[in-house]
Each structure stands twice: as C-alpha cells, then as structure tokens.
Protein backbone atom coordinates (compact mmCIF):
# COMPACT_ATOMS: atom_id res chain seq x y z
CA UNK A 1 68.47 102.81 115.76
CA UNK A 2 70.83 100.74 117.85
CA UNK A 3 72.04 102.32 121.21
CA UNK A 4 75.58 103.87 120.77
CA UNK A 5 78.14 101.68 123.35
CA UNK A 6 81.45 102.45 124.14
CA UNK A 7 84.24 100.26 125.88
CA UNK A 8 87.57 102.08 127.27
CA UNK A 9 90.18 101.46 128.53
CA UNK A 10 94.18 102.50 128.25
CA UNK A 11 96.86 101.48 125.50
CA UNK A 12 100.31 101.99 127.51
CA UNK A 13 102.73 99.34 125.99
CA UNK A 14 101.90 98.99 122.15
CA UNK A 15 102.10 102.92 121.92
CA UNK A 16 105.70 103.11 123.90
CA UNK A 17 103.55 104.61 126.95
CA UNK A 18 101.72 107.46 125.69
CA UNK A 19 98.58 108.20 127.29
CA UNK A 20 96.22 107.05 124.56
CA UNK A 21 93.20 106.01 124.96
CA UNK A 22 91.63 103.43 122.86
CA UNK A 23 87.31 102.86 122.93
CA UNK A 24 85.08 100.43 120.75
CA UNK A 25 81.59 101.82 119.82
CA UNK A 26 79.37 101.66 117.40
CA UNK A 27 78.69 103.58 114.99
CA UNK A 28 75.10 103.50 113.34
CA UNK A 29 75.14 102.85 109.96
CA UNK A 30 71.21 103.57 109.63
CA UNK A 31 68.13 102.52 111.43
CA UNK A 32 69.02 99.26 112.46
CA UNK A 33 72.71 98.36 111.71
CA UNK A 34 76.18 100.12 113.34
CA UNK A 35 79.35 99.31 112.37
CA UNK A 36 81.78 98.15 114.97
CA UNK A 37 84.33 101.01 115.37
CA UNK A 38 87.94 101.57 117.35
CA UNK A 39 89.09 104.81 118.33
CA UNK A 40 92.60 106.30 119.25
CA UNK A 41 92.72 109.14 121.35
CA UNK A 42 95.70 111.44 122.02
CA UNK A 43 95.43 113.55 125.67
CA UNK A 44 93.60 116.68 125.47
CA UNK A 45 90.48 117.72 125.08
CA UNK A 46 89.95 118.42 121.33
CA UNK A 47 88.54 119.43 118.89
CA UNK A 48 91.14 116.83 117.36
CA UNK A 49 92.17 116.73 113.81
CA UNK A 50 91.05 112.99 112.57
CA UNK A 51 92.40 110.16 110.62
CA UNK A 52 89.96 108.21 109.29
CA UNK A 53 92.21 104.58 108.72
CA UNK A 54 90.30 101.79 106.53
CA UNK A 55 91.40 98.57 106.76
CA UNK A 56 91.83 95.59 104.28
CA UNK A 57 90.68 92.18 103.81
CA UNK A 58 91.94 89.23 105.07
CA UNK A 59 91.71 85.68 103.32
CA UNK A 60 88.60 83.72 103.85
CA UNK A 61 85.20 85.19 105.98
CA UNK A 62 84.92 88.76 105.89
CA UNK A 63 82.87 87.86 109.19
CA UNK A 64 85.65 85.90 110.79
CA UNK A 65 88.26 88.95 110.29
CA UNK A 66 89.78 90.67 113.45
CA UNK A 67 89.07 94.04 114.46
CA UNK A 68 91.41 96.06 112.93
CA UNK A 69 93.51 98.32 115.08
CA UNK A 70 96.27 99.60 112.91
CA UNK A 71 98.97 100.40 115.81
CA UNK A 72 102.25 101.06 113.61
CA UNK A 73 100.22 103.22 111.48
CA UNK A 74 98.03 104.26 114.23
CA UNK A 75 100.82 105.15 116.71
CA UNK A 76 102.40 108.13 114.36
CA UNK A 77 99.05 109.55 113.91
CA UNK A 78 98.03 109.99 117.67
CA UNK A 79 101.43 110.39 118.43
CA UNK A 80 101.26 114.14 116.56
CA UNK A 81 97.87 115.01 117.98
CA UNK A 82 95.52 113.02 115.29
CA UNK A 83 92.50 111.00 116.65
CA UNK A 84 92.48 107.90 114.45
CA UNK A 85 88.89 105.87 113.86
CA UNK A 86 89.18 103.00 112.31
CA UNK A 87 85.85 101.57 110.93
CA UNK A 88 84.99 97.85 110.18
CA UNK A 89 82.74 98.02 107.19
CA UNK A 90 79.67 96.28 106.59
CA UNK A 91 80.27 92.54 107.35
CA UNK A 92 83.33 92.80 108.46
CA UNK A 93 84.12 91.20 112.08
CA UNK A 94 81.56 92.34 114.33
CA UNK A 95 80.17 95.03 112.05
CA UNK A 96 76.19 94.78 111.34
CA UNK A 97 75.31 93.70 107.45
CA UNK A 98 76.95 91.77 104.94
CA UNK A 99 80.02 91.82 102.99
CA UNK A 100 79.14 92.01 99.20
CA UNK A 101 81.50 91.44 96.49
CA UNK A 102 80.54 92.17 92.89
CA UNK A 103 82.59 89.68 90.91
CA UNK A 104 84.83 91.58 88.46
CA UNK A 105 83.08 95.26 88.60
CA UNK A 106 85.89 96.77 91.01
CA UNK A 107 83.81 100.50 90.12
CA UNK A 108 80.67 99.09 91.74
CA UNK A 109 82.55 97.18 94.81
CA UNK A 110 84.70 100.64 95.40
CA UNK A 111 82.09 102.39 95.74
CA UNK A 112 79.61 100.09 97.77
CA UNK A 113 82.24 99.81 100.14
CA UNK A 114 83.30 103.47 100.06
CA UNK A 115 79.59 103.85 101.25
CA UNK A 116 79.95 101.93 103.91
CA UNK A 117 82.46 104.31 105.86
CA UNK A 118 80.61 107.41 104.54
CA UNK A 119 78.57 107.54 107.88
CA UNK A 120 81.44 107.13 110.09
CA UNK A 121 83.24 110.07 108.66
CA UNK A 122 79.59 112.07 109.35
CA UNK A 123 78.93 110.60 112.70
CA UNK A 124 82.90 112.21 113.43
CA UNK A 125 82.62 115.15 112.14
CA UNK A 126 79.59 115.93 114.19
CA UNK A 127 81.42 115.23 117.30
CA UNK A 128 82.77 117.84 119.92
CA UNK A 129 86.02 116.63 120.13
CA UNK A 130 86.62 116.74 116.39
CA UNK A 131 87.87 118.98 113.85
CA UNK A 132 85.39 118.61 111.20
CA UNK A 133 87.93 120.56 108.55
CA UNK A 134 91.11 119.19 109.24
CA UNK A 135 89.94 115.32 107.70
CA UNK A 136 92.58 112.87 106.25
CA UNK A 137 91.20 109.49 105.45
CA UNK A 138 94.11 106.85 105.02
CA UNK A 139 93.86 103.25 103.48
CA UNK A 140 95.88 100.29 103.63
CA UNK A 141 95.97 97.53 100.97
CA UNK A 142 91.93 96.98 100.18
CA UNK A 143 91.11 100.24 102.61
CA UNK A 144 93.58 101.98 99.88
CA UNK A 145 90.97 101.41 97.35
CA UNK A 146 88.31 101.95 99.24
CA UNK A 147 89.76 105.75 100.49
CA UNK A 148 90.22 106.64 96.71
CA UNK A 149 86.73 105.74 95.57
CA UNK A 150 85.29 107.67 98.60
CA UNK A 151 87.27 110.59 97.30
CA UNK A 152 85.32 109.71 94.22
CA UNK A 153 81.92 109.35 95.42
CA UNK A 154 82.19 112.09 98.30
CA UNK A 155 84.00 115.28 96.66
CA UNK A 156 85.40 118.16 99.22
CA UNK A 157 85.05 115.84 102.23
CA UNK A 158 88.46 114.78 103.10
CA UNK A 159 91.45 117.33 102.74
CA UNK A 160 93.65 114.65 101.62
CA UNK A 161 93.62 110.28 100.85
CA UNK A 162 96.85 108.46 101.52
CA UNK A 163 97.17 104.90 100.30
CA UNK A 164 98.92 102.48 101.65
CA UNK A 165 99.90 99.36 99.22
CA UNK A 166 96.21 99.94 97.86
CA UNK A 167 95.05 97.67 95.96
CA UNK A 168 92.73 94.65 94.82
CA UNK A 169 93.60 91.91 93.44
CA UNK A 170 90.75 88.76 92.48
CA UNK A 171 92.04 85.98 91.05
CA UNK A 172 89.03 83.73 91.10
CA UNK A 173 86.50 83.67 88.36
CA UNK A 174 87.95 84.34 85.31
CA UNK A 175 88.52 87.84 86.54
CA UNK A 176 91.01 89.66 84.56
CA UNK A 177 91.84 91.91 87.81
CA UNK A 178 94.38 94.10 86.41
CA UNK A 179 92.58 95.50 84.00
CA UNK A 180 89.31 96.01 85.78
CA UNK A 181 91.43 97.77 88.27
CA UNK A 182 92.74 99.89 85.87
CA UNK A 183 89.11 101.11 84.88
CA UNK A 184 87.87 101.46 88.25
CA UNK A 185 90.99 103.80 89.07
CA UNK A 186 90.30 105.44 85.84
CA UNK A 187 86.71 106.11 87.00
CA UNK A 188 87.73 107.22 90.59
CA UNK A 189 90.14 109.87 88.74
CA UNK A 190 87.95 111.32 87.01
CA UNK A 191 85.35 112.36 89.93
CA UNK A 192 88.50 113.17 92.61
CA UNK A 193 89.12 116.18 94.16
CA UNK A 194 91.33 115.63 96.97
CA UNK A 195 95.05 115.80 96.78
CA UNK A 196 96.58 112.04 96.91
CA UNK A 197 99.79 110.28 98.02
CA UNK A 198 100.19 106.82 97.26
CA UNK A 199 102.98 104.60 98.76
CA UNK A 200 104.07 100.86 98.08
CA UNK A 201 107.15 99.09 98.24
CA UNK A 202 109.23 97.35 95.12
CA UNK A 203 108.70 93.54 96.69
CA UNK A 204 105.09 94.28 97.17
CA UNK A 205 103.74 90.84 96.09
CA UNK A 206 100.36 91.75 94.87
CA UNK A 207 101.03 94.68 93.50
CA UNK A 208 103.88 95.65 91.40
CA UNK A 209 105.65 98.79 90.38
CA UNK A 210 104.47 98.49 87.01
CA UNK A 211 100.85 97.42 88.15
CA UNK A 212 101.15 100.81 90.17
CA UNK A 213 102.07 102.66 87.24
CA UNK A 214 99.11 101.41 85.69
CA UNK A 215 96.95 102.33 88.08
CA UNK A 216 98.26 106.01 88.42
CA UNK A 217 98.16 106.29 84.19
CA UNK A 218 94.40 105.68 84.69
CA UNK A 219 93.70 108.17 87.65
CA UNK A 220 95.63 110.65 87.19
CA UNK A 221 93.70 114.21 86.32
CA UNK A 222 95.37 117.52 86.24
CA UNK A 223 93.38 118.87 89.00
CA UNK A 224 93.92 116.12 91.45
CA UNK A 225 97.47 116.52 92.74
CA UNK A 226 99.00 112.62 92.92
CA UNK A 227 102.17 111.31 94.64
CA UNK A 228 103.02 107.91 93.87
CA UNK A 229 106.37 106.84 96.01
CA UNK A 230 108.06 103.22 95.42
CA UNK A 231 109.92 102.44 98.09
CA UNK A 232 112.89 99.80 98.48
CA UNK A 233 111.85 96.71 99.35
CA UNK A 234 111.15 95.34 102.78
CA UNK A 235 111.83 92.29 104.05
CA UNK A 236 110.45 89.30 101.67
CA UNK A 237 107.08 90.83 100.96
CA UNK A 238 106.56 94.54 100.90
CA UNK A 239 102.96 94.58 101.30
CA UNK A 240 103.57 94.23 104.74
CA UNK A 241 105.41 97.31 104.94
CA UNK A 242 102.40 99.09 106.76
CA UNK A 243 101.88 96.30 109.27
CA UNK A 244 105.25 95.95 110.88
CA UNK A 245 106.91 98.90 113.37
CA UNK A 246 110.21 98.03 111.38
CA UNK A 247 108.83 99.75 108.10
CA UNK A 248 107.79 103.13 110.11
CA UNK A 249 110.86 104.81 108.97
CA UNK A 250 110.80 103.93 105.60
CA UNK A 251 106.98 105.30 104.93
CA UNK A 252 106.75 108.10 107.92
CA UNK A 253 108.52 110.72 106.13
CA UNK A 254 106.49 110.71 102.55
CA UNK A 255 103.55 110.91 105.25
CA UNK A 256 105.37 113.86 106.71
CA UNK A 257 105.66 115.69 103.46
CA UNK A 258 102.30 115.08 102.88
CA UNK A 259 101.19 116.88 105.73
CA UNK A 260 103.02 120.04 105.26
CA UNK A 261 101.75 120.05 101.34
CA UNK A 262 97.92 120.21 103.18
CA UNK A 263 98.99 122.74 105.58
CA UNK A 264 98.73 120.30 108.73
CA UNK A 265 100.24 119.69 111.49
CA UNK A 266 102.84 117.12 111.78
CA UNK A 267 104.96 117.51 115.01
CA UNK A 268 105.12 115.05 117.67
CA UNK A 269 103.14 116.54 120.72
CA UNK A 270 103.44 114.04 123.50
C-alpha cells in the first residue's frame, strides 16, 4: 500500500481569516492506488463531525481536472465546527486509477463511482479526530449523483445526503440522458435510507425544474424523507449557484434546516 503523505499549511484569506487548516493526503484506495484528498480543518482538537463534499466533472480529461477545494461550500461547513474532506475519485486530477464511464447505464456509473469514495468515508471514520456518527456526505452537480447512489449502495452510513444541482447530463452517443437518469434515480430510491435534501436553482442550465421533478417522481420512497428546494435564479446560469460566495445566502439556510431536521449542530463556532 502506498505511504500516507500529508502537506499543510494555513487558509487565512479565502475563509475571511479563520484559523483553518487545509492538508492534501492520500488516501489509499487499496493495495496499490490512493486517491488524492483535501482536508478542511476547523481549530480544536476533535473528534469533529465530517462533511464528506464530492465534487463534479469538468469538460474534457477527467485527469487534467483541478483539485477540487469547494471554499464557498466549504467555508460554512468548517465555519460551524464540520471537518470537510473532499475526495478526488478514481482518475480524477492526481487521484491513482482511471476514470470509467459506462456510456448510457447512469445505474452502473453511479455506483462505480459511489465506490470510489466508499474508502475515504472508512479511512475517516477510523480517525481520532472524527466523529464516526455524526456523517453528512454532500454533492455538487456530478458529486450530487454520486452522494445519492452511495446512499444506495452503502445503507446506514451517512446520517444525511445533500445535493447540490446534482445531476448528469450525456449528450454524446445517442444517449437519451433524461430518461436513463430517471431510472438510475429510480434505482437509487429504492435501496436509500438516508434522509435527503436536494437544492437547484430555476436558471440551472443543465438541469431544469421539470427535469428535477422527474428525477424526484422516480426516487422518491416513503421511507426516505426527500426535500427538493428550487430556488430563484442566479445570475445567468444557476448551476453555478454552489460555486460562487454570492449564492451562499440563497442555499445556506435550506442547509440550515437540514441540519436541525438530523439533530446537528449548525451554529457558527469561530
């Protein structure tokens, strides 16, 4: 297995001076790969609740995307006490492995990537300075998928899955992406336990309020408690919602309600 490395150092202006600090390790994946991993640390000494926040996909080279760091999503989150980890999956930047995608079959890809951050939210929950009960895994855009089918293929794991404009959309290939999505939401659904909030915005340009109606028609089970919340739009695409410090104030409070439904904290601390 490959040695575990860590790089440190201080975040003091992109987190309006709190004393957070941010490392890169890896995180093995199994005998011979890791996964390239950022961490956001609040002060203290833990045991931290965690955020576990997957990221999407960029255009082009899965190999060629950034390390994702997440800071307006990141910042609330550590701001109230959270350590946020933010796993690059297989393939992805300088993460070991490959990126697969399986064509049209959005159940298979959902999953295969849902197993790709499956040992990251082990390798956390075995740490000291964790909480391995208070778990929320959030996803934005592609990372929204990928939380819900983890919910799917890892039952009782999380307490809760918040998704972010989730979504994925393939237009290449004849795929008719709206309604495989449909069925791999539908099959996610039916094997979810943990309680779900879902927010997007009415300009999102990939994914529209009616597409997310959709989606929620097909997941939805009775005992799998679902918020979906359309927002007003933002700015001229409102899948960006989640990357810009402007939006914070339109998404924080759903978040905030969320939190209190799971019985977790939500006060800033610092």
């Amino acid at each position: 297995m490959k040695l575990l490395t860590a790089f440190c150092f201080l975040i003091s202006i992109s987190f309006s001076a709190l004393a957070v600090k941010e490392e890169i390790i890896r995180v093995p994946y199994d005998w011979s790969w890791s996964l390239e991993t950022t961490i956001f640390t609040p002060e203290g000494k833990g045991p931290f609740p965690l955020i576990i926040l997957n990221h999407g996909k960029e255009f082009g080279d899965a190999r060629l995307q950034k390390r994702y760091r997440g800071y307006p999503i990141a910042r609330e989150f550590t701001k109230r006490g959270y350590m946020v980890a933010m796993p690059m999956r297989l393939g992805f930047s300088k993460s070991d492995g490959v990126y697969n995608q399986y064509g049209c079959d959005m159940v298979k890809d959902g999953y295969i990537q849902a197993e790709s951050v499956a040992p990251a939210v082990e390798f956390f929950k075995k740490r000291t300075d964790v909480d391995p009960t208070r778990i929320v895994m959030v996803g934005y855009s592609y990372g929204g998928v990928v939380s819900i089918a983890y919910g799917a293929a890892y039952p009782h794991t999380v307490k809760g899955i918040i998704s972010l404009a989730g979504g994925f959309k393939k237009i290449s290939g004849g795929c008719i992406w709206d309604i495989e999505l449909s069925k791999a939401y539908a099959e996610f659904g039916s094997k979810n336990k943990s309680p779900q909030l879902w927010i997007y915005a009415k300009n999102d340009s990939l994914f529209t309020p009616a597409m997310v109606e959709r989606m929620y028609r097909s997941f939805r089970q009775p005992n799998v408690p679902t918020r979906v919340v359309i927002l007003d739009s933002f700015e001229d695409d409102g899948h960006k919602l989640f990357e810009d410090p402007d939006g914070v104030d339109m998404w924080l409070p759903q978040v905030e309600l969320f939190f209190k439904s799971l019985n977790l904290p939500f006060s800033i601390i610092q």
